[in-house]
C-alpha atoms as a PDB file:
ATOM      1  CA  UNK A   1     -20.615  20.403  25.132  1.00  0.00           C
ATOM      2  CA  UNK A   2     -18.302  18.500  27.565  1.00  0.00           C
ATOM      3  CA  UNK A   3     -15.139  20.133  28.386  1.00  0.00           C
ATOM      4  CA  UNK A   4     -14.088  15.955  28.888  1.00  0.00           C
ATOM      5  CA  UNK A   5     -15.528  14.600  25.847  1.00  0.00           C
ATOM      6  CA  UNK A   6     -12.936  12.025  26.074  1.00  0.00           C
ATOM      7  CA  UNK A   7     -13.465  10.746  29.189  1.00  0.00           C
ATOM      8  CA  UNK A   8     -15.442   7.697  28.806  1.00  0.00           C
ATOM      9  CA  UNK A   9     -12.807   6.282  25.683  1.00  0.00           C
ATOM     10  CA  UNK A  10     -11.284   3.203  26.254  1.00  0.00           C
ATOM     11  CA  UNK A  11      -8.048   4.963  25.604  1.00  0.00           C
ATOM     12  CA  UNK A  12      -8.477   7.409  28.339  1.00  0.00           C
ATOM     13  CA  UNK A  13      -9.195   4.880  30.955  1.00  0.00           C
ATOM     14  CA  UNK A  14      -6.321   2.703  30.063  1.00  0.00           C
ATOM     15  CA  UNK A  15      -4.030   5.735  29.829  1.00  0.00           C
ATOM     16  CA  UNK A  16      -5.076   6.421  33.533  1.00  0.00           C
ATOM     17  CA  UNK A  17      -4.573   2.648  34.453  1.00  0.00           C
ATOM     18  CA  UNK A  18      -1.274   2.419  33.036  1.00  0.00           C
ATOM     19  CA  UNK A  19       0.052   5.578  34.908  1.00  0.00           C
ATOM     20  CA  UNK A  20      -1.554   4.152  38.357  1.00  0.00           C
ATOM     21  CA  UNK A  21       0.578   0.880  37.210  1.00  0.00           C
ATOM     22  CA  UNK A  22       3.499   2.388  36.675  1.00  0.00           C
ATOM     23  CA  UNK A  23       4.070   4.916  39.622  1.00  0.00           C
ATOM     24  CA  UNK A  24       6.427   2.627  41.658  1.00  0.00           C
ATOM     25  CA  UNK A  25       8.636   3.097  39.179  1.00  0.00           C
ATOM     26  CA  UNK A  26       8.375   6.076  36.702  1.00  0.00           C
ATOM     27  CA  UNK A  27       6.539   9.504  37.620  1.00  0.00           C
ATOM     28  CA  UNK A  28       3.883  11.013  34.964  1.00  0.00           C
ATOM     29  CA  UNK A  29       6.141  13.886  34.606  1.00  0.00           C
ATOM     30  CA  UNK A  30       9.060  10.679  33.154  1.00  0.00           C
ATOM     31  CA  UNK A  31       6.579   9.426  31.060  1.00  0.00           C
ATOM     32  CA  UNK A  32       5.641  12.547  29.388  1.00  0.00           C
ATOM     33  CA  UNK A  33       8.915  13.277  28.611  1.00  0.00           C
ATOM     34  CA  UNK A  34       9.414   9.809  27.226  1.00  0.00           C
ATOM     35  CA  UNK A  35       6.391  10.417  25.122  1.00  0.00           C
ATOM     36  CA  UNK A  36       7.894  13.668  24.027  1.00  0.00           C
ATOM     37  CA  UNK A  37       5.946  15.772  25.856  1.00  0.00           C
ATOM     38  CA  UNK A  38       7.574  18.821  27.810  1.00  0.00           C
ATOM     39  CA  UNK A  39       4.776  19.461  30.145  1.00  0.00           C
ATOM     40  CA  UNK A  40       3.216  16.709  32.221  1.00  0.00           C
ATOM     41  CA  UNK A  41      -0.377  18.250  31.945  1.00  0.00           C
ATOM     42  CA  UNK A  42      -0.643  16.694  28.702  1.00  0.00           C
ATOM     43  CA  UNK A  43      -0.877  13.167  30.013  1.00  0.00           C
ATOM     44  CA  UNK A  44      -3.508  14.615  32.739  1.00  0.00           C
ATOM     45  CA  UNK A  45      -5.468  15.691  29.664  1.00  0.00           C
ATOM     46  CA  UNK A  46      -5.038  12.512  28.161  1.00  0.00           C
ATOM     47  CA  UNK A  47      -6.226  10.797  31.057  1.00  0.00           C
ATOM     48  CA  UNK A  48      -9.237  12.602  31.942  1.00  0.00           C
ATOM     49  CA  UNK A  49     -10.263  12.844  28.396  1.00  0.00           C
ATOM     50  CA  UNK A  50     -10.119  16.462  27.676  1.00  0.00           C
ATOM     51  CA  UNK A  51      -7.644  15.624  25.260  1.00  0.00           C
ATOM     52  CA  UNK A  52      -6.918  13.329  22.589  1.00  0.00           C
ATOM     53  CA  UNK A  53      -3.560  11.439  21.836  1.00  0.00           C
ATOM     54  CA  UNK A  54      -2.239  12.281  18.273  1.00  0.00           C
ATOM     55  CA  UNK A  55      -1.628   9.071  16.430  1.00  0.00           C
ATOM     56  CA  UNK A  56       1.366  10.277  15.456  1.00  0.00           C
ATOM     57  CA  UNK A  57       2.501  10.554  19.246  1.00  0.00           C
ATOM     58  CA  UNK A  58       1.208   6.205  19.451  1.00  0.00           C
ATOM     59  CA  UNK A  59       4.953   4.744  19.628  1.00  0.00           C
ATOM     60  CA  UNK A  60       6.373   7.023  21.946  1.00  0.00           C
ATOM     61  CA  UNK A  61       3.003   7.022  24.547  1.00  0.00           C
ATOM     62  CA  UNK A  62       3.669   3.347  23.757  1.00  0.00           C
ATOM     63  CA  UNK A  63       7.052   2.602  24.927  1.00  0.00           C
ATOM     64  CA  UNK A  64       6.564   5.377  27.817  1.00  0.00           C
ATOM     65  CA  UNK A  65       3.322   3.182  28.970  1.00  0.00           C
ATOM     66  CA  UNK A  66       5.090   0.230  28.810  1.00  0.00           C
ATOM     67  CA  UNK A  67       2.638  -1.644  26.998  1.00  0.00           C
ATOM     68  CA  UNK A  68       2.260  -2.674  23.083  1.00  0.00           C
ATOM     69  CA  UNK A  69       1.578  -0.091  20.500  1.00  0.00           C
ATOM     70  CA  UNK A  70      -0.827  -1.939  18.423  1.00  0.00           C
ATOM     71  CA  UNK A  71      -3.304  -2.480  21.382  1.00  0.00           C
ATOM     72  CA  UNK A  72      -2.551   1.516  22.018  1.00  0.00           C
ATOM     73  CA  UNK A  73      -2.958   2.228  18.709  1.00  0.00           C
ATOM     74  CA  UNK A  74      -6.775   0.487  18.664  1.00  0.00           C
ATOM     75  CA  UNK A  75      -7.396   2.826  21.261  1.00  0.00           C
ATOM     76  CA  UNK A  76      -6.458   5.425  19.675  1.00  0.00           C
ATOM     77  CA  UNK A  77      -8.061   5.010  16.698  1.00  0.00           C
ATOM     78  CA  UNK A  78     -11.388   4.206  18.189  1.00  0.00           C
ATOM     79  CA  UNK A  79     -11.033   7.749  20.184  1.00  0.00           C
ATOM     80  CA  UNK A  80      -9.646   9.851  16.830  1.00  0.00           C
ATOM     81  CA  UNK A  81     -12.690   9.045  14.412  1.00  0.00           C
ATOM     82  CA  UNK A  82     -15.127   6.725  16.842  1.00  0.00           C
ATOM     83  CA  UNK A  83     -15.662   3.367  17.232  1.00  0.00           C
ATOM     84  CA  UNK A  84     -17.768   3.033  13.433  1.00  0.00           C
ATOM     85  CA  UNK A  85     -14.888   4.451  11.172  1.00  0.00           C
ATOM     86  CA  UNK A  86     -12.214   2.186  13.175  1.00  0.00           C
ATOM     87  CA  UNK A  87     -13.989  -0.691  12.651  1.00  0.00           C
ATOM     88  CA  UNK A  88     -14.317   0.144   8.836  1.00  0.00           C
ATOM     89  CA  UNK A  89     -10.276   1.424   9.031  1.00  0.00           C
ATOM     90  CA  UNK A  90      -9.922  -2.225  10.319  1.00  0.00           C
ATOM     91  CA  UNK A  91     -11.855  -4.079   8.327  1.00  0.00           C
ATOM     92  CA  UNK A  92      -9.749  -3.209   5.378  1.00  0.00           C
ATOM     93  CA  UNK A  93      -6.329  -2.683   6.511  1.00  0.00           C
ATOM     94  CA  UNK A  94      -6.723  -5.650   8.937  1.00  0.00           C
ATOM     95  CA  UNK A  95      -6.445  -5.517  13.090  1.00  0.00           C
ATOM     96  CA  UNK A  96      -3.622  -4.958  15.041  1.00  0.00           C
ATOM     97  CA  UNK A  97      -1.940  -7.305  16.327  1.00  0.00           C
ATOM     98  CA  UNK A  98      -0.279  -7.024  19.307  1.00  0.00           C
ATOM     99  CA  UNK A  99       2.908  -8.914  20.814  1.00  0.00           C
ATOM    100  CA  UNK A 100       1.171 -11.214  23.308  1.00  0.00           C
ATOM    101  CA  UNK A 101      -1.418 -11.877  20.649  1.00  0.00           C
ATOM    102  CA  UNK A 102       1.619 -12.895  17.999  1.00  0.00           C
ATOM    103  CA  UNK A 103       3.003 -14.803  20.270  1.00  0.00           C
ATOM    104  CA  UNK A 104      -0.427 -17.432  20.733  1.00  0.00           C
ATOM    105  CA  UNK A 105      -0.532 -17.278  17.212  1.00  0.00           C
ATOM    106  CA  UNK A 106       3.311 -18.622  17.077  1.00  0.00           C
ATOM    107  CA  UNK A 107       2.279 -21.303  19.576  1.00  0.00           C
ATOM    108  CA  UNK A 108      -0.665 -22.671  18.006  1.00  0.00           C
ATOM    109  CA  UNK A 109       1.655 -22.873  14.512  1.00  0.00           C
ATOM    110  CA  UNK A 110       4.292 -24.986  16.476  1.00  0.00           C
ATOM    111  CA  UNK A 111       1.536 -27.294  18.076  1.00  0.00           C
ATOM    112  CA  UNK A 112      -0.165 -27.751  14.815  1.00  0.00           C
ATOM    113  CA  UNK A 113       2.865 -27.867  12.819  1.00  0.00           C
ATOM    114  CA  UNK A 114       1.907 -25.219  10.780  1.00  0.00           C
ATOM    115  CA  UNK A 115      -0.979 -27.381   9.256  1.00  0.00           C
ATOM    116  CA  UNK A 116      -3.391 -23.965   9.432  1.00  0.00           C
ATOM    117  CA  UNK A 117      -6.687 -25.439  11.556  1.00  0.00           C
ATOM    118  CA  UNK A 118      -9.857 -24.525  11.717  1.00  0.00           C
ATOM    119  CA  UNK A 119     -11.284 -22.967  14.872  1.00  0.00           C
ATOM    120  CA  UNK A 120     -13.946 -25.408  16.301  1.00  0.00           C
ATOM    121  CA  UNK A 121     -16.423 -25.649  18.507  1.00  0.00           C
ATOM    122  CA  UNK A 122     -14.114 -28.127  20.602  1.00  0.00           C
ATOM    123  CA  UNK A 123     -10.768 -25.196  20.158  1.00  0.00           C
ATOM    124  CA  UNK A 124     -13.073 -22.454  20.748  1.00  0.00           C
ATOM    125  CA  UNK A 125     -14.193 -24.226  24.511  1.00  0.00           C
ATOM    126  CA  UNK A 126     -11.097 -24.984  25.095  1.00  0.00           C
ATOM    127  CA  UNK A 127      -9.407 -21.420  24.521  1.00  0.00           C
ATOM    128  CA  UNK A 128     -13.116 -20.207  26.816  1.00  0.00           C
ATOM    129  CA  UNK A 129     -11.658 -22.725  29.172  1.00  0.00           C
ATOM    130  CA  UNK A 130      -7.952 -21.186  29.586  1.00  0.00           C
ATOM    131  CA  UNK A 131      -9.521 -18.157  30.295  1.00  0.00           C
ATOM    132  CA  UNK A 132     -12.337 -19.260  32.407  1.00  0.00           C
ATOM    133  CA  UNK A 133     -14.866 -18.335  30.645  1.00  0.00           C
END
């Protein structure tokens, strides 16, 4: 068995990006302790996926990364049981949403004055468009 059978999560790799990011202006050893973590190991473990984060531990990791704890907490849920029971954990308690996502969804209510559209094939190209896809 792999002593980093974490590694290869989506969790771990953005965990690792996040820290890169973040250097100019907070050292691991801040964000651990902002995450409520004495030692600073425990994001190293995180990172290179010999460890898991605790769900419980999803705000605080959260606020230390800088980024939204909904998206984190996909992550983490797709690395706790695997990528089959957090769809299913999804499909019935609903996705995540996180605050950049909210805040297209407030946008398109304004612009369609709350009328509730339906995607189309027309939307969907132009939201693939915006994104350059």
């Amino acid at each position: 068995m792999s002593k980093k059978p974490h590694a290869d999560t989506g969790l771990a790799k953005y965990v690792e990006r996040r820290v890169l990011e973040l250097r100019p202006k907070k050292s691991q050893l801040q964000i651990a302790n902002e995450a409520g973590y004495p030692n600073p190991n425990m994001i190293t473990m995180i990172k290179n996926g010999t460890s898991k984060l605790a769900l419980d531990r999803v705000p605080s990791m959260a606020k230390a990364l800088e980024s939204d704890p909904a998206y984190l907490m996909r992550l983490a849920l797709e690395q706790a049981v695997g990528d089959l029971a957090a769809r299913a954990i999804i499909e019935i308690f609903g996705t995540p949403i996180t605050a950049n996502e909210l805040g297209w969804i407030e946008a398109i209510r304004t612009a369609t004055d709350n009328t509730d559209p339906r995607i189309t094939s027309r939307s969907q190209a132009a939201i693939n468009a915006i994104f350059g896809r």
